[in-house]
C-alpha atoms as a PDB file:
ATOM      1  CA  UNK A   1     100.040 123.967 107.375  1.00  0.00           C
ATOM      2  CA  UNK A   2     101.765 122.686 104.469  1.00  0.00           C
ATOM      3  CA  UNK A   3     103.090 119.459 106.029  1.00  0.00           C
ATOM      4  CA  UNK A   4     103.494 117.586 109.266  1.00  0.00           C
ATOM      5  CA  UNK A   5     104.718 114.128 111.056  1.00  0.00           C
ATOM      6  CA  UNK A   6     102.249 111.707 111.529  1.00  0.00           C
ATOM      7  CA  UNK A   7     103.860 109.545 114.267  1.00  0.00           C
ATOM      8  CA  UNK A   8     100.262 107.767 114.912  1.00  0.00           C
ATOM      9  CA  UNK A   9     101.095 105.678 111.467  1.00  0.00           C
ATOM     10  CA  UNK A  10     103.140 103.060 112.466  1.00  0.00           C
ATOM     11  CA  UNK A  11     106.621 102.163 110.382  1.00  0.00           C
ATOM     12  CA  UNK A  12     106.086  99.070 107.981  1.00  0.00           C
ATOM     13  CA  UNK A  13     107.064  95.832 109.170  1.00  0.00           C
ATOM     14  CA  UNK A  14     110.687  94.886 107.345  1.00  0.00           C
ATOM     15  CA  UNK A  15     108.417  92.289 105.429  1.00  0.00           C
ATOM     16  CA  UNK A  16     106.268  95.117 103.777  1.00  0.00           C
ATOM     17  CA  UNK A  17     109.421  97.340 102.871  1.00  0.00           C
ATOM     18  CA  UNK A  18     111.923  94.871 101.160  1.00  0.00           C
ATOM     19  CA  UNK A  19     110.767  96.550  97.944  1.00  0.00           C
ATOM     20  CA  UNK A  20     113.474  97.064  95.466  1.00  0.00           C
ATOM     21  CA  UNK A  21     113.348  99.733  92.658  1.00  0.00           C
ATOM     22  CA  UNK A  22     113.191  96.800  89.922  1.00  0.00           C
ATOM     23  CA  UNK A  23     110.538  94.575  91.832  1.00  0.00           C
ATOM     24  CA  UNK A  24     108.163  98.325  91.630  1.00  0.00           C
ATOM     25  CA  UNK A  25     109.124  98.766  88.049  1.00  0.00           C
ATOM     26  CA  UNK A  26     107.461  94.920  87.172  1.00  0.00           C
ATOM     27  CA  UNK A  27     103.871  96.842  88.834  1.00  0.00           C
ATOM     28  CA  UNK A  28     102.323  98.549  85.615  1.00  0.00           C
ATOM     29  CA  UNK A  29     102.741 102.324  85.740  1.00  0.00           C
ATOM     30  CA  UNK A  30      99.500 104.066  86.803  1.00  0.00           C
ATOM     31  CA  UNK A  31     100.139 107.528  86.800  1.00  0.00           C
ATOM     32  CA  UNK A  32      97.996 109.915  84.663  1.00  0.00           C
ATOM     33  CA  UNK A  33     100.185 113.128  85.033  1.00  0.00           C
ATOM     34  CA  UNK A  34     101.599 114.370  82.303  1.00  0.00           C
ATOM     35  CA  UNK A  35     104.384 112.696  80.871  1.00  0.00           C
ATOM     36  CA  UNK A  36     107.630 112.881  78.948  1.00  0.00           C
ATOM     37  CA  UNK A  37     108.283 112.413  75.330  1.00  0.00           C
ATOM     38  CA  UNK A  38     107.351 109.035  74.252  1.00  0.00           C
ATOM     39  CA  UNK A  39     110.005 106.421  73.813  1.00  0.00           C
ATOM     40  CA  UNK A  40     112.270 108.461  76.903  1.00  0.00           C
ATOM     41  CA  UNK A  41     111.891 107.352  80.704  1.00  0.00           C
ATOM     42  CA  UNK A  42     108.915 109.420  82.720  1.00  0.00           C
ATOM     43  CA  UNK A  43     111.253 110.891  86.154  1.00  0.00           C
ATOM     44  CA  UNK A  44     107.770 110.279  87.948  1.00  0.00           C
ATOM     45  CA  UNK A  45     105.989 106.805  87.934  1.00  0.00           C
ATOM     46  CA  UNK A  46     103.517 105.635  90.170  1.00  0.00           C
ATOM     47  CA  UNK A  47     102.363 101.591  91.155  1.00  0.00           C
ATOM     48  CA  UNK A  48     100.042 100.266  93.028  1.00  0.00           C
ATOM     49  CA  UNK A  49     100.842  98.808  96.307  1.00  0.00           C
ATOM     50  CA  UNK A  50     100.187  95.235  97.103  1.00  0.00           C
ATOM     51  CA  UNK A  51      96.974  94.519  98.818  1.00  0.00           C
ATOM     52  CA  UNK A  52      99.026  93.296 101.964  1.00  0.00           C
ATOM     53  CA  UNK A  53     100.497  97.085 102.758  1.00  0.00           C
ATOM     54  CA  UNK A  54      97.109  98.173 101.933  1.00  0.00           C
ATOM     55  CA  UNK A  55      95.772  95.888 104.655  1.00  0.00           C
ATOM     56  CA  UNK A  56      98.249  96.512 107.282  1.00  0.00           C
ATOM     57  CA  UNK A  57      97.623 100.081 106.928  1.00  0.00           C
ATOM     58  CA  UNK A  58      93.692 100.100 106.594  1.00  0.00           C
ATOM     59  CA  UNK A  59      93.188 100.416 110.468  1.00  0.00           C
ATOM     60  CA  UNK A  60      94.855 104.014 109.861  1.00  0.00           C
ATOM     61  CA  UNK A  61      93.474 105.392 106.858  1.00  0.00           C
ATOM     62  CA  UNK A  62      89.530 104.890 105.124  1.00  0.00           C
ATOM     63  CA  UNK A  63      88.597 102.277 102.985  1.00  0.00           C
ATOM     64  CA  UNK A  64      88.527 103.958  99.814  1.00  0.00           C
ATOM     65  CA  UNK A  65      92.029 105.697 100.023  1.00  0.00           C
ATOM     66  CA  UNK A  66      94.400 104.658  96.842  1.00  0.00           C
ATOM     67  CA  UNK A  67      97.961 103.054  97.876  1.00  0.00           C
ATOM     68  CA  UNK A  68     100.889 103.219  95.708  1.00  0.00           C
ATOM     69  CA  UNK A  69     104.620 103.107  95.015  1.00  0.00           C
ATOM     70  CA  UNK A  70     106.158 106.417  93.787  1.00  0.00           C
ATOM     71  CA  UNK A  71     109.335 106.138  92.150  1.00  0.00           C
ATOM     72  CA  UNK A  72     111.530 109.763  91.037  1.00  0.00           C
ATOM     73  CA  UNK A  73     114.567 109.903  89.490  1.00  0.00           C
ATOM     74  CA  UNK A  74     115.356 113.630  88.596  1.00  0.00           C
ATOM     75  CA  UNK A  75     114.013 116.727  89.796  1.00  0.00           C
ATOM     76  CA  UNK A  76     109.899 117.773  89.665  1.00  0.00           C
ATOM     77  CA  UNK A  77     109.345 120.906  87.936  1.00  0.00           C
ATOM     78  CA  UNK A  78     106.545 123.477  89.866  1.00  0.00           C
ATOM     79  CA  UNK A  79     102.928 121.834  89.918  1.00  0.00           C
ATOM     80  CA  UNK A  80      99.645 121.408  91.867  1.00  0.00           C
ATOM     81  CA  UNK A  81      98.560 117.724  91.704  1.00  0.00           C
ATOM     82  CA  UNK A  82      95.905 116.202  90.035  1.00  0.00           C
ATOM     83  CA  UNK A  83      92.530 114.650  91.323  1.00  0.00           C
ATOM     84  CA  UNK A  84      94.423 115.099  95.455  1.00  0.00           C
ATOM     85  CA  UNK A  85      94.718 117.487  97.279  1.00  0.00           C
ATOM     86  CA  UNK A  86      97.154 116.030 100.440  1.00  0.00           C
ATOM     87  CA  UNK A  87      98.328 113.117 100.961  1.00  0.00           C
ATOM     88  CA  UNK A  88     100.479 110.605 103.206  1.00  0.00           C
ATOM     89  CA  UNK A  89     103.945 109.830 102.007  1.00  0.00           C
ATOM     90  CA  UNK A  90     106.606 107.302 103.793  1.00  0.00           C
ATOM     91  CA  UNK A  91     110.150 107.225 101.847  1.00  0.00           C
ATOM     92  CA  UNK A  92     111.936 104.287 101.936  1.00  0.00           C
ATOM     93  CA  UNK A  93     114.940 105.459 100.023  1.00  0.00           C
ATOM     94  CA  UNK A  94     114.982 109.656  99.610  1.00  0.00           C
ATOM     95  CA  UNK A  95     117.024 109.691  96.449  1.00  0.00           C
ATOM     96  CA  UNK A  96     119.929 112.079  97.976  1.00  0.00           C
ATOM     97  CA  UNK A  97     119.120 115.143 100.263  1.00  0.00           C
ATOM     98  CA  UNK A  98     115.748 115.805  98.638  1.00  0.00           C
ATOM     99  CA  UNK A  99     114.250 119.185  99.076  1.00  0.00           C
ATOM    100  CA  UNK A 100     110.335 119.777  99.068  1.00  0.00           C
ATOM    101  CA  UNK A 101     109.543 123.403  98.479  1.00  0.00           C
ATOM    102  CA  UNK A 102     106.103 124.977  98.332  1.00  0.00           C
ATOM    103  CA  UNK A 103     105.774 128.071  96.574  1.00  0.00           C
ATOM    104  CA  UNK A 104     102.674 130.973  96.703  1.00  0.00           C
ATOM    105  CA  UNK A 105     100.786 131.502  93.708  1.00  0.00           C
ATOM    106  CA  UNK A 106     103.329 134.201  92.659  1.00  0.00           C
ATOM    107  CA  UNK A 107     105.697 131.228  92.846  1.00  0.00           C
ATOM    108  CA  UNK A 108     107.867 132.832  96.019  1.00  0.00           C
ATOM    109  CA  UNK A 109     109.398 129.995  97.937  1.00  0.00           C
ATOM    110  CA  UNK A 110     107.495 129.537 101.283  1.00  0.00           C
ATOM    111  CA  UNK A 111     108.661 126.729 102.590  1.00  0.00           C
ATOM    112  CA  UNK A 112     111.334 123.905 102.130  1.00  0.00           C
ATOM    113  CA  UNK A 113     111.670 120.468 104.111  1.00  0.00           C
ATOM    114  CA  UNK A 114     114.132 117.144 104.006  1.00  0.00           C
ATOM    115  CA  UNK A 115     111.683 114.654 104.921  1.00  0.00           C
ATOM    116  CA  UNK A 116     113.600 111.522 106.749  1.00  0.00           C
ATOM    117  CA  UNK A 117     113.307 108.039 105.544  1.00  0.00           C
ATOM    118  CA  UNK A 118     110.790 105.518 107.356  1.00  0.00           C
ATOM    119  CA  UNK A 119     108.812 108.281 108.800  1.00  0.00           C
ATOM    120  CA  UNK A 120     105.028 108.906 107.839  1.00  0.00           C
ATOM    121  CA  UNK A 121     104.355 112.691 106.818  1.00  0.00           C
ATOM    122  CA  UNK A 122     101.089 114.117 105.571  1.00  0.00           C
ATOM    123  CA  UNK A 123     101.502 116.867 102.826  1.00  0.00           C
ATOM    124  CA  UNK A 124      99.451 119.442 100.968  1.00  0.00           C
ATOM    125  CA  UNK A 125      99.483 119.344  97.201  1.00  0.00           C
ATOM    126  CA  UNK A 126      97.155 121.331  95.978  1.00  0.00           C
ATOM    127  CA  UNK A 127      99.647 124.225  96.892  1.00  0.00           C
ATOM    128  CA  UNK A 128     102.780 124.549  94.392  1.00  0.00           C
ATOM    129  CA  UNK A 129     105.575 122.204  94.741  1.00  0.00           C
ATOM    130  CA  UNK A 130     108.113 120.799  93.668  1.00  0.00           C
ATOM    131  CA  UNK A 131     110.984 118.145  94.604  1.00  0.00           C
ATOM    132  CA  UNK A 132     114.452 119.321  94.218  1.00  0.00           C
ATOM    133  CA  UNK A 133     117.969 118.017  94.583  1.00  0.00           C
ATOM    134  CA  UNK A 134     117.031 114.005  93.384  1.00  0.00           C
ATOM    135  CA  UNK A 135     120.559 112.334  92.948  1.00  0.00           C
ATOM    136  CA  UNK A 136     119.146 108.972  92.694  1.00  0.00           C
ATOM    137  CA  UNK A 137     116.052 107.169  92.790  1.00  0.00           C
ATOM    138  CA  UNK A 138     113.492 108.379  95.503  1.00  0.00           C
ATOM    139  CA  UNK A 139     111.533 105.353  97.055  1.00  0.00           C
ATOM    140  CA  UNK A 140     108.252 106.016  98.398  1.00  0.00           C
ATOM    141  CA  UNK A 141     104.872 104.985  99.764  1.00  0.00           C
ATOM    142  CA  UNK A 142     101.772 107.523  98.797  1.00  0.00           C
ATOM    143  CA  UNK A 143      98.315 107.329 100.083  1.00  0.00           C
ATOM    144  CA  UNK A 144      95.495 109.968  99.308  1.00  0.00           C
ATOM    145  CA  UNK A 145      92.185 110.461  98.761  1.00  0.00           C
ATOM    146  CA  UNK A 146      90.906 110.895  95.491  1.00  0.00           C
ATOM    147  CA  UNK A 147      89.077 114.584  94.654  1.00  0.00           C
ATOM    148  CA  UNK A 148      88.639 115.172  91.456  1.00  0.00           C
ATOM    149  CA  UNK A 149      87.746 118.720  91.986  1.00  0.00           C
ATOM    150  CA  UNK A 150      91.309 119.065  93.207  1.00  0.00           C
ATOM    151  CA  UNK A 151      92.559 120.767  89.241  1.00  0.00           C
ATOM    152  CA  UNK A 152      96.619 120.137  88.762  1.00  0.00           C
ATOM    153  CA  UNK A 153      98.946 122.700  87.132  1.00  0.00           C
ATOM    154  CA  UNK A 154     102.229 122.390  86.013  1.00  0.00           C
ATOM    155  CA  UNK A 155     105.049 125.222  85.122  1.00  0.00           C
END
């Protein structure tokens, strides 16, 4: 199964989802990908979640799970991620009518969703993907586990 609804997670409270785009962009980017040419704006940034969205959430998800903002603002090429290999994503704002598409290893399309807004969905992403069809900035909530056996790729 490449993804599926987790309806057990409940919905943040309006008080843990007032986030705006700028208030994110204040949290220091984390993410380790690979990035764009320096000086130009990375279309994937990643910040970590304040420890109050961590704690309302902690009754659904282990202790050592990492929280954090993902913000996208143009299209994902084809990749595996790094150091995860699922993880639980909540959108708060989808960016347009985004697709997620998994591809086989011969990079065939196998599958294609619209995930809604405000609705917890677990994903696989150690399985080609990418994120298609971003007309403005995407809005999300990730949580994983770390693996760092889990080895990225990117076309």
């Amino acid at each position: 199964m490449l993804y599926r609804f987790c309806p057990e997670i409940p919905n943040l409270p309006e008080e843990l989802s007032n986030f705006s785009e700028e208030d994110i962009r204040k949290i220091k980017d984390e993410f380790t990908g690979v990035k764009v040419e320096p000086g130009s704006k990375s279309s994937y940034t990643l910040h970590t979640s304040p420890l109050d969205i961590k704690n309302f959430l902690l009754p659904y998800f282990e202790e050592h799970y990492d929280f954090a903002f993902q913000l996208i603002t143009s299209d994902l090429p084809i990749h595996k991620d790094f150091e995860r290999r699922s993880c639980y994503n909540y959108i708060f704002s989808s960016g347009g009518d985004v697709n997620t598409v998994w591809y086989d290893d011969d990079l065939k399309q196998i599958d294609s969703v619209i995930f809604p807004e405000h609705v917890w969905h677990n994903i696989r992403v150690d399985t080609f993907h990418n994120v298609i069809n971003v007309s403005g900035t995407r809005i999300a909530l990730t949580v994983w586990e770390k693996d760092e056996t889990a080895i990225g790729k990117i076309f």
